[in-house]
N, C-alpha and C. Protein backbone atom coordinates (compact mmCIF):
# COMPACT_ATOMS: atom_id res chain seq x y z
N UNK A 1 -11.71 2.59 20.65
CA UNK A 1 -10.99 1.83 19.65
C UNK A 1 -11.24 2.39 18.25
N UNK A 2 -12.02 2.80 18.11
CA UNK A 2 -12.59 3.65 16.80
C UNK A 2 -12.31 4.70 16.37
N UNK A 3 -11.35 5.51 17.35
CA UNK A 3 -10.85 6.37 17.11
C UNK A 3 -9.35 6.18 17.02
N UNK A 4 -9.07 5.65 17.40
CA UNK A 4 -7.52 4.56 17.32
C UNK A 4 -7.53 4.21 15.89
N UNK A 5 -8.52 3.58 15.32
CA UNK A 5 -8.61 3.17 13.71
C UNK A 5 -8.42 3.94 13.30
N UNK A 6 -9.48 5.34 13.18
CA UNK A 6 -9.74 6.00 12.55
C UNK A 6 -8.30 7.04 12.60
N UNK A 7 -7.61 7.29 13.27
CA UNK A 7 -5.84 7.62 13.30
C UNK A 7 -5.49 6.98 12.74
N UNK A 8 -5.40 5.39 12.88
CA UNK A 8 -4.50 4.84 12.09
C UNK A 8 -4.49 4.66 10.77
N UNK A 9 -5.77 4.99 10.20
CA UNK A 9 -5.82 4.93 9.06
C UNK A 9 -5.61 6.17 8.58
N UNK A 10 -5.84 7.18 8.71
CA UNK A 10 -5.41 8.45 8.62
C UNK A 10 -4.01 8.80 8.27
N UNK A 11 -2.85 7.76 9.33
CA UNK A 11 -1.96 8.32 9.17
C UNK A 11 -0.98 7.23 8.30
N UNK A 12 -1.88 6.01 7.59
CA UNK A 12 -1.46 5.48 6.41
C UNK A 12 -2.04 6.09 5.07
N UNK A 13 -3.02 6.93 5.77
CA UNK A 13 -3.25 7.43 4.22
C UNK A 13 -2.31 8.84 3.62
N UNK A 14 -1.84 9.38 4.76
CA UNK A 14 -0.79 10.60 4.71
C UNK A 14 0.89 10.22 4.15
N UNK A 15 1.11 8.83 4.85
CA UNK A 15 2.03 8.23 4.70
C UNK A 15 2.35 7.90 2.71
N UNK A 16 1.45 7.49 2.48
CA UNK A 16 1.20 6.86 1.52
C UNK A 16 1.17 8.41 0.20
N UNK A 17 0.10 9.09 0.69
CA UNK A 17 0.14 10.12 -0.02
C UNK A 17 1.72 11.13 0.00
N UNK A 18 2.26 11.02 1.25
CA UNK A 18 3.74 11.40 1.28
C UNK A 18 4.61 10.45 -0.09
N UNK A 19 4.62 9.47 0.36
CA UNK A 19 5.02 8.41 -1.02
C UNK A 19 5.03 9.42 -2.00
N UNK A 20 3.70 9.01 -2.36
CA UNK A 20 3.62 9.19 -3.91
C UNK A 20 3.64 10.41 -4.39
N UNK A 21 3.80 11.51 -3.40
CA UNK A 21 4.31 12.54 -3.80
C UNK A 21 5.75 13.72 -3.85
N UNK A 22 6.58 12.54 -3.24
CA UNK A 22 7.99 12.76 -3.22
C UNK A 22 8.52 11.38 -3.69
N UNK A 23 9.05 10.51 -3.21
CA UNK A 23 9.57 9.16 -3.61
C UNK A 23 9.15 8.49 -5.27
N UNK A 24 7.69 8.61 -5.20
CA UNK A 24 6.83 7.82 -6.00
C UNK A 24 7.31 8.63 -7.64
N UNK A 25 7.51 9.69 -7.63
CA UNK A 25 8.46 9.99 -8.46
C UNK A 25 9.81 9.81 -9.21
N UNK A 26 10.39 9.14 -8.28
CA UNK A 26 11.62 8.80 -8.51
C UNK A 26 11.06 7.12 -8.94
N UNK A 27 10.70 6.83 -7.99
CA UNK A 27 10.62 5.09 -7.46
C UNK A 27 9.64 4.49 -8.50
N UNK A 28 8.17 5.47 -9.25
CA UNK A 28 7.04 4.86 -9.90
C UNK A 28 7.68 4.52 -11.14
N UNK A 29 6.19 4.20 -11.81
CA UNK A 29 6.39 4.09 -13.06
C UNK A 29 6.96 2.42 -13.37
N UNK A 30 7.54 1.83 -12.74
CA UNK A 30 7.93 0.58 -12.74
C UNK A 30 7.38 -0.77 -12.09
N UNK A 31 5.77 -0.27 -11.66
CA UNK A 31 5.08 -1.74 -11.15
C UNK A 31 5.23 -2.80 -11.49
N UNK A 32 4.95 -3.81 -10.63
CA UNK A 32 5.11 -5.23 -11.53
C UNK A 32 3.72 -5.61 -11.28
N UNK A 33 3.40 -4.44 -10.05
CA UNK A 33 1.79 -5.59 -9.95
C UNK A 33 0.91 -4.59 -10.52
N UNK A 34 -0.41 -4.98 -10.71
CA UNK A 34 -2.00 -3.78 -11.07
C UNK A 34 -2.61 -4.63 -9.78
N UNK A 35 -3.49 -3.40 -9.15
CA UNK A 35 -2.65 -1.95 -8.90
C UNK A 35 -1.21 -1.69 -8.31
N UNK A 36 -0.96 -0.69 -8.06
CA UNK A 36 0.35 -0.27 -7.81
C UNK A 36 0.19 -0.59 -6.23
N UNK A 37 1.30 -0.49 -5.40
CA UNK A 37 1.44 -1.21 -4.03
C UNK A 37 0.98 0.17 -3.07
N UNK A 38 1.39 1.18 -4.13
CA UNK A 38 0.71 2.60 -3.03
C UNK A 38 -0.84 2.04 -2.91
N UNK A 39 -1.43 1.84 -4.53
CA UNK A 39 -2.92 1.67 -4.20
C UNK A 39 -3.59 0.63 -3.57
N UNK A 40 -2.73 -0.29 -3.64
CA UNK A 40 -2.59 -1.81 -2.91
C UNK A 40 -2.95 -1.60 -1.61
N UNK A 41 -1.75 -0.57 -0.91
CA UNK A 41 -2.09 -0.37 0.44
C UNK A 41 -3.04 0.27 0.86
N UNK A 42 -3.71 1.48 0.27
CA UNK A 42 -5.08 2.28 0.35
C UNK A 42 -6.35 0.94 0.32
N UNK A 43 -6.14 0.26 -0.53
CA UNK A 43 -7.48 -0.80 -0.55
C UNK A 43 -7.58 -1.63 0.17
N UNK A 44 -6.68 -1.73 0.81
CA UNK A 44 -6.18 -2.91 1.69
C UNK A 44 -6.92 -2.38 3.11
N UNK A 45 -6.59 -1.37 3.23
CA UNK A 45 -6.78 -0.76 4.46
C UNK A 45 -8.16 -0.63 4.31
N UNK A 46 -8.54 -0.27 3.03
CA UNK A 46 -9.62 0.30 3.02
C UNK A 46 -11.11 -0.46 3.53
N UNK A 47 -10.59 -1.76 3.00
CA UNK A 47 -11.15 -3.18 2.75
C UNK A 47 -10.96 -4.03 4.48
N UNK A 48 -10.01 -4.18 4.74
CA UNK A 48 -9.88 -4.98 5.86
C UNK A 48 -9.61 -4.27 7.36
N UNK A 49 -8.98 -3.13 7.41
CA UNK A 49 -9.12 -2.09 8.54
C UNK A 49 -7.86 -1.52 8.29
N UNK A 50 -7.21 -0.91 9.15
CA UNK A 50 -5.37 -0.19 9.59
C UNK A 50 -4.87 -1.45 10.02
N UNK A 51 -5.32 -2.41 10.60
CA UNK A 51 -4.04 -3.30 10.90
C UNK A 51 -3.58 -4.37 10.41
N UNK A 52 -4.89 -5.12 9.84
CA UNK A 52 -4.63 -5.71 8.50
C UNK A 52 -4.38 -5.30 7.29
N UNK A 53 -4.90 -4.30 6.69
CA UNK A 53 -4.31 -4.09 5.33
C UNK A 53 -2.95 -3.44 5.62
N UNK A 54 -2.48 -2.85 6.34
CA UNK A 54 -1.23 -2.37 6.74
C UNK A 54 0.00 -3.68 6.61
N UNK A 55 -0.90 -4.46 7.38
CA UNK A 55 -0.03 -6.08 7.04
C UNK A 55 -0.27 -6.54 5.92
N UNK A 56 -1.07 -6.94 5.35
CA UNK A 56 -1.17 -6.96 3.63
C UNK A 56 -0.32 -6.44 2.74
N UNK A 57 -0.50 -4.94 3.28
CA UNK A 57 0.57 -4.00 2.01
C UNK A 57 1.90 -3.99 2.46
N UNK A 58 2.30 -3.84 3.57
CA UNK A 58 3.62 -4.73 3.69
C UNK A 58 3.93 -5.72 3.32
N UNK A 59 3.59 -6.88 3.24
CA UNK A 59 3.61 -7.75 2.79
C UNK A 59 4.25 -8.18 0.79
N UNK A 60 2.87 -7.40 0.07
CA UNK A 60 3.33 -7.16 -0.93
C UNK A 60 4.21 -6.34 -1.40
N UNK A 61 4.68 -4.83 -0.30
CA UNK A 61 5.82 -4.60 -1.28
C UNK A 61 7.10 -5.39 -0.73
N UNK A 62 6.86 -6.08 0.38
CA UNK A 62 8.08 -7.35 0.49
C UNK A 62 8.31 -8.43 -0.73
N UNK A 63 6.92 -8.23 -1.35
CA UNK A 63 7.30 -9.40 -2.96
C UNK A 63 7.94 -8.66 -3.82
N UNK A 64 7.49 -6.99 -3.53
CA UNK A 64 7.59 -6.31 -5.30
C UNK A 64 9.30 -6.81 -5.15
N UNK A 65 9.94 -7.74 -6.27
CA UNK A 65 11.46 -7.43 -6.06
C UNK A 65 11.55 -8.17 -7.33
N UNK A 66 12.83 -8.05 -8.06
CA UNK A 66 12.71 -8.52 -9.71
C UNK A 66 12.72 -10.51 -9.60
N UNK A 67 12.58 -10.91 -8.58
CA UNK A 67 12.70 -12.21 -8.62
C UNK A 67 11.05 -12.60 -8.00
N UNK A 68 9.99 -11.80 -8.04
CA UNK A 68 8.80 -11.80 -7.33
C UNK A 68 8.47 -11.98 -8.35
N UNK A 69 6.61 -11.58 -8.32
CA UNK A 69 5.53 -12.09 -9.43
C UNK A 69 5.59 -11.00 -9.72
N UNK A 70 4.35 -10.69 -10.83
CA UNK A 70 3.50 -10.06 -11.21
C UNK A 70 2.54 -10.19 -11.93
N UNK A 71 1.72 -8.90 -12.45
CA UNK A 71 0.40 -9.53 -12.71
C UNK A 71 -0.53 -8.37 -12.17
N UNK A 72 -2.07 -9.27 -12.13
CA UNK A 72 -3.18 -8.34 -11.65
C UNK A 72 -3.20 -9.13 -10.12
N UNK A 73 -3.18 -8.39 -9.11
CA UNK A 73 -3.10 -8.95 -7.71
C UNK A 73 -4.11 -7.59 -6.68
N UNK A 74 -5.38 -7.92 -6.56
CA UNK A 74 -6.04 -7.20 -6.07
C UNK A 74 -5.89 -7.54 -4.35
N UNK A 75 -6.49 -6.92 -3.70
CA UNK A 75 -6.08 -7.21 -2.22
C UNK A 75 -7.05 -7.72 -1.46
């Protein structure tokens, strides 16, 4: 199972780093939350494992939307 994590987190952290290095260009710069939802999801994961923070950071960029919050929203 530990190696199952340890993939899965791996391949949210590639994911993520894919982001922000093609998309996150176009797409950044316009957070509503601190931190940003890329870093949201890195801490998330980082903090609770691959399958919860994965659900976490989904979660929040299901809020990021101009009728959502913002603010300081740590994970």
């Amino acid at each position: 199972m530990r190696i199952i994590n340890a993939i899965a987190v791996w391949l949210i952290n590639l994911m993520v780093a894919f982001y922000r290095a093609t998309l996150g260009h176009f797409m950044g710069g316009h957070c509503r939350f601190q931190p940003t939802c890329s870093q949201y999801m890195l801490d998330a994961v980082q903090k609770y494992g691959p399958w919860k923070g994965a659900f976490k950071g989904i979660k929040r960029i299901c809020r990021c939307h101009p009728f959502g919050g913002s603010g300081y929203d740590p994970p």
